[in-house]
C-alpha atoms as a PDB file:
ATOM      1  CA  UNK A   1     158.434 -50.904  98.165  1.00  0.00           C
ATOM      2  CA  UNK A   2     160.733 -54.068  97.156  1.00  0.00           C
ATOM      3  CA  UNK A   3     164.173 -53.501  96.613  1.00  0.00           C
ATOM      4  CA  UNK A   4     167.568 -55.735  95.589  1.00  0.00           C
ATOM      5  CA  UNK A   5     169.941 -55.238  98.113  1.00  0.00           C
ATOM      6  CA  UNK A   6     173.365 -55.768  96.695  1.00  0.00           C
ATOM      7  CA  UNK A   7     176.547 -56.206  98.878  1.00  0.00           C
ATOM      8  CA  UNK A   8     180.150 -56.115  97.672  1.00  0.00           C
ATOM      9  CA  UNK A   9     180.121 -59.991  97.757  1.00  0.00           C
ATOM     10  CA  UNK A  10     177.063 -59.745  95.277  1.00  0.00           C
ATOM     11  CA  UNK A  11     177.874 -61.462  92.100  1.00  0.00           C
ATOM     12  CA  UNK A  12     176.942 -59.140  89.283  1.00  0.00           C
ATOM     13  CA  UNK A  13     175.830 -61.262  86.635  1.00  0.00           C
ATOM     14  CA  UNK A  14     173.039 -62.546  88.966  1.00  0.00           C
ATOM     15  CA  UNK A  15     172.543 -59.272  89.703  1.00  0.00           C
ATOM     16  CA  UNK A  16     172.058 -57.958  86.207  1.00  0.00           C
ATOM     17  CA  UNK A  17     169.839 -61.055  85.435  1.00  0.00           C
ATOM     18  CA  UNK A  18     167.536 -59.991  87.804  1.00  0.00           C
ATOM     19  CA  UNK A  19     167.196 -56.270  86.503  1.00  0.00           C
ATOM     20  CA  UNK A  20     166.832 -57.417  83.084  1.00  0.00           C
ATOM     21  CA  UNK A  21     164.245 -59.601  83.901  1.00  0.00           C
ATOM     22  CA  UNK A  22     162.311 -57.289  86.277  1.00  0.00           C
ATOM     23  CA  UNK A  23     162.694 -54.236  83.196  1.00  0.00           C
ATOM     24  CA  UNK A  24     161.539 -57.562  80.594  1.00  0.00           C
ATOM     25  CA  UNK A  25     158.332 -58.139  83.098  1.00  0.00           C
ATOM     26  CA  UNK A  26     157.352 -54.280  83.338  1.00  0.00           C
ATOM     27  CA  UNK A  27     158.174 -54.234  86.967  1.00  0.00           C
ATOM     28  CA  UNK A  28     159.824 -51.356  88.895  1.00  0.00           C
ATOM     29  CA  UNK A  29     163.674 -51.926  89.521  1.00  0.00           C
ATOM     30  CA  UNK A  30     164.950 -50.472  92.567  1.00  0.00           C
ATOM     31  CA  UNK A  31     168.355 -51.415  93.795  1.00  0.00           C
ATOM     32  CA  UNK A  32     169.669 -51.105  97.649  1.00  0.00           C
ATOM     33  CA  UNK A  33     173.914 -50.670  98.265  1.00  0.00           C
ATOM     34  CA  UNK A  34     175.463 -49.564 101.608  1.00  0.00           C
ATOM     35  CA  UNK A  35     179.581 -49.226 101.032  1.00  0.00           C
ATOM     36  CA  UNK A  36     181.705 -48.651  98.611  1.00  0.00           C
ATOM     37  CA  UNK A  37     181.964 -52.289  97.276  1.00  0.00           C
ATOM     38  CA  UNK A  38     178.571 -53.047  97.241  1.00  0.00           C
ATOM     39  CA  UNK A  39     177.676 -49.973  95.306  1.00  0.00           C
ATOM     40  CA  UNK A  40     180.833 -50.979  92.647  1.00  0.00           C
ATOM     41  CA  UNK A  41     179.343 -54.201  92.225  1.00  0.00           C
ATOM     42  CA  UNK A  42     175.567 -52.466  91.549  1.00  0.00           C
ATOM     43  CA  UNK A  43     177.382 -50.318  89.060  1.00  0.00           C
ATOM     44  CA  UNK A  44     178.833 -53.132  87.252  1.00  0.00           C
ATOM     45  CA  UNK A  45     175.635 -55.171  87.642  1.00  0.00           C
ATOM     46  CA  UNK A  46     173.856 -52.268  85.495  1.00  0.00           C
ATOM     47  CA  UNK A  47     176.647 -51.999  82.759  1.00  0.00           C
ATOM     48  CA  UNK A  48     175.818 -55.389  82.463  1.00  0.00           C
ATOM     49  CA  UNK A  49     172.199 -55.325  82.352  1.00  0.00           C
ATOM     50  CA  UNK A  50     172.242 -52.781  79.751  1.00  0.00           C
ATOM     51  CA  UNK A  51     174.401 -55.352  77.547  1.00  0.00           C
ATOM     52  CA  UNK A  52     171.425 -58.180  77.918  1.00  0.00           C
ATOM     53  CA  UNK A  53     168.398 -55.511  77.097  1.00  0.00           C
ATOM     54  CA  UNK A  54     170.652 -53.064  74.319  1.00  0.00           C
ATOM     55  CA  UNK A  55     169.984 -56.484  71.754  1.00  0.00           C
ATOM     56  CA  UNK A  56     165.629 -56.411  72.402  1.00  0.00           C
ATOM     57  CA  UNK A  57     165.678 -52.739  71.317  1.00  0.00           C
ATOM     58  CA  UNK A  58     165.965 -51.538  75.461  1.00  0.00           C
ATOM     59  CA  UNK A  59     167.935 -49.101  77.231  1.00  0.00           C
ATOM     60  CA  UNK A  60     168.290 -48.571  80.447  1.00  0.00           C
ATOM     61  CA  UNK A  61     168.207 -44.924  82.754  1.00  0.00           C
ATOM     62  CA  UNK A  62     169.750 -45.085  86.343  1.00  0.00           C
ATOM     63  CA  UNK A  63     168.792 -43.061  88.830  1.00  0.00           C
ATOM     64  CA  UNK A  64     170.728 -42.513  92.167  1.00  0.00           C
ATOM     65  CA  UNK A  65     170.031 -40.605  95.300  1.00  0.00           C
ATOM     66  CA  UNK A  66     170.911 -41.337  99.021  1.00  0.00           C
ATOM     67  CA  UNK A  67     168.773 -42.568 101.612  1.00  0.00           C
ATOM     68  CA  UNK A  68     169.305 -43.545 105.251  1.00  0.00           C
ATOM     69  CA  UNK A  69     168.815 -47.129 106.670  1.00  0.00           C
ATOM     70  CA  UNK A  70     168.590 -48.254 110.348  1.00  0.00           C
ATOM     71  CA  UNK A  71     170.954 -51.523 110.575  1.00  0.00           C
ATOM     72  CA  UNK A  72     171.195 -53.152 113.729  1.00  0.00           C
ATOM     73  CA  UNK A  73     169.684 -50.092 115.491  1.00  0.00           C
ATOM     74  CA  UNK A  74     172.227 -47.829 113.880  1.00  0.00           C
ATOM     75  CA  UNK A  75     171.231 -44.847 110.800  1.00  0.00           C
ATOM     76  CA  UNK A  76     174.042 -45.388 108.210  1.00  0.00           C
ATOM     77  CA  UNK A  77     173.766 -43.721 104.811  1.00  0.00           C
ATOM     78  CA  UNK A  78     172.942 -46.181 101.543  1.00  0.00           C
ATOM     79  CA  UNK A  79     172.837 -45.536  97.827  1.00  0.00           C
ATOM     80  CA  UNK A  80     169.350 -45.828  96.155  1.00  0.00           C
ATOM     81  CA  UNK A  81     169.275 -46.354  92.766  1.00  0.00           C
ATOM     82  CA  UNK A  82     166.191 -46.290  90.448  1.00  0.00           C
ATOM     83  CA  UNK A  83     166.722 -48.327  87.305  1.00  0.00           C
ATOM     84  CA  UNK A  84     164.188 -47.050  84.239  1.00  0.00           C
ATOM     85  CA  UNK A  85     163.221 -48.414  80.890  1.00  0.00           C
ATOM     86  CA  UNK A  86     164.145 -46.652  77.965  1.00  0.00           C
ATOM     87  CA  UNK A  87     162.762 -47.871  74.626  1.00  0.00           C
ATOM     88  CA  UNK A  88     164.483 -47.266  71.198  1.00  0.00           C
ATOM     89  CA  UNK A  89     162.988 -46.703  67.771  1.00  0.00           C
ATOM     90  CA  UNK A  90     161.527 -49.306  66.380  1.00  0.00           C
ATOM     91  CA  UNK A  91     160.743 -51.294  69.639  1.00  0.00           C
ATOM     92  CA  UNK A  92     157.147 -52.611  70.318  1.00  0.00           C
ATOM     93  CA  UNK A  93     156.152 -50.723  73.492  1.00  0.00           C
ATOM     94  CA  UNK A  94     153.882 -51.784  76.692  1.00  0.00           C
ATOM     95  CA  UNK A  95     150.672 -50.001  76.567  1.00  0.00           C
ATOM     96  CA  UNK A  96     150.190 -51.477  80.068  1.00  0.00           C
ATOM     97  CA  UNK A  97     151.538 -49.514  83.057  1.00  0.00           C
ATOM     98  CA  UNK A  98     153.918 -48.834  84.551  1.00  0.00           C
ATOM     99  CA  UNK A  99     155.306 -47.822  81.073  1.00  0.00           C
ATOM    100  CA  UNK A 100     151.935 -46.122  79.184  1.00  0.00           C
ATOM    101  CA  UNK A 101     153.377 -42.806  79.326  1.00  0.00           C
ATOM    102  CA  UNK A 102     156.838 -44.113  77.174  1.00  0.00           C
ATOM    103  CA  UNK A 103     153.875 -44.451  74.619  1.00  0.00           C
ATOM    104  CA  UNK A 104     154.240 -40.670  73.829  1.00  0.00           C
ATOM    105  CA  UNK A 105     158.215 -40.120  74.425  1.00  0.00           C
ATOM    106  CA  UNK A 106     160.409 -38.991  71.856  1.00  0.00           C
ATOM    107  CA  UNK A 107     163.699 -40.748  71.474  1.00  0.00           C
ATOM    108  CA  UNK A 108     166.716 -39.771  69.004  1.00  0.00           C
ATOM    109  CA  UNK A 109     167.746 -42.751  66.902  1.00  0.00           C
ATOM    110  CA  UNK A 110     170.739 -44.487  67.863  1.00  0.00           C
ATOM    111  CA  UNK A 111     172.923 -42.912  65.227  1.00  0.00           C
ATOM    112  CA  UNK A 112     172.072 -39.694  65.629  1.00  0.00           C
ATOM    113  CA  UNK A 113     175.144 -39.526  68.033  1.00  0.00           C
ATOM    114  CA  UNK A 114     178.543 -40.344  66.141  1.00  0.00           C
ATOM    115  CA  UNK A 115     180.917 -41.867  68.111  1.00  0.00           C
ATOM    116  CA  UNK A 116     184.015 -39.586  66.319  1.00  0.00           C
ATOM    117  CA  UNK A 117     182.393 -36.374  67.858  1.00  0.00           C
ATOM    118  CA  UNK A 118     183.893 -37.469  71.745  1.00  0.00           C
ATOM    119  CA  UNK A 119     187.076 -36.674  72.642  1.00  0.00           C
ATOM    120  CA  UNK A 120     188.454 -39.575  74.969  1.00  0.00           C
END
């Protein structure tokens, strides 16, 4: 399986681009970070990405979990993360895969969650 590998010198607008584009096209998004700066800037690069699909009527569901690498002969520990489409109300959906089975999915309307409920 493909993956983006992001590094702490990653910009994350590019990186974001790329996501949005990828969730846009239907295809998988799986994202790659070893280090503490490289997963800070895949963080960032998904806050962002959720900002360029929120407009189309998209969401966006992240997924981490660790998985080990070999680099330069050496096992070192990475961060995985799976990125997931989540559609709103209203939004046309893909009867294609990969995304048939958000066909059937039941999601609460935007404003079903009031913002005054949180305590910050």
């Amino acid at each position: 399986m493909e993956f983006l590998k992001v590094s702490s010198k990653s910009s994350p607008s590019s990186v974001a681009g790329a996501i949005a584009g990828m969730i846009k096209d239907g295809l998988p998004v799986s994202m790659q970070s070893v280090g503490a700066g490289a997963v800070n800037q895949a963080v960032k690069a998904m806050a962002i990405a959720r900002g360029f699909l929120a407009p189309v009527g998209i969401e966006i569901v992240c997924i981490p979990s660790f998985t080990d690498v070999v680099v330069e002969g050496k096992k070192i520990t990475a961060i995985h993360f799976a990125i997931e489409p989540r559609y709103l109300r209203g939004t046309v959906l893909l009867d294609e895969e990969p995304y048939a089975d958000y066909l059937t999915q039941q999601v609460a309307p935007a404003n079903s969650f009031p913002v005054d409920s949180f305590q910050l």
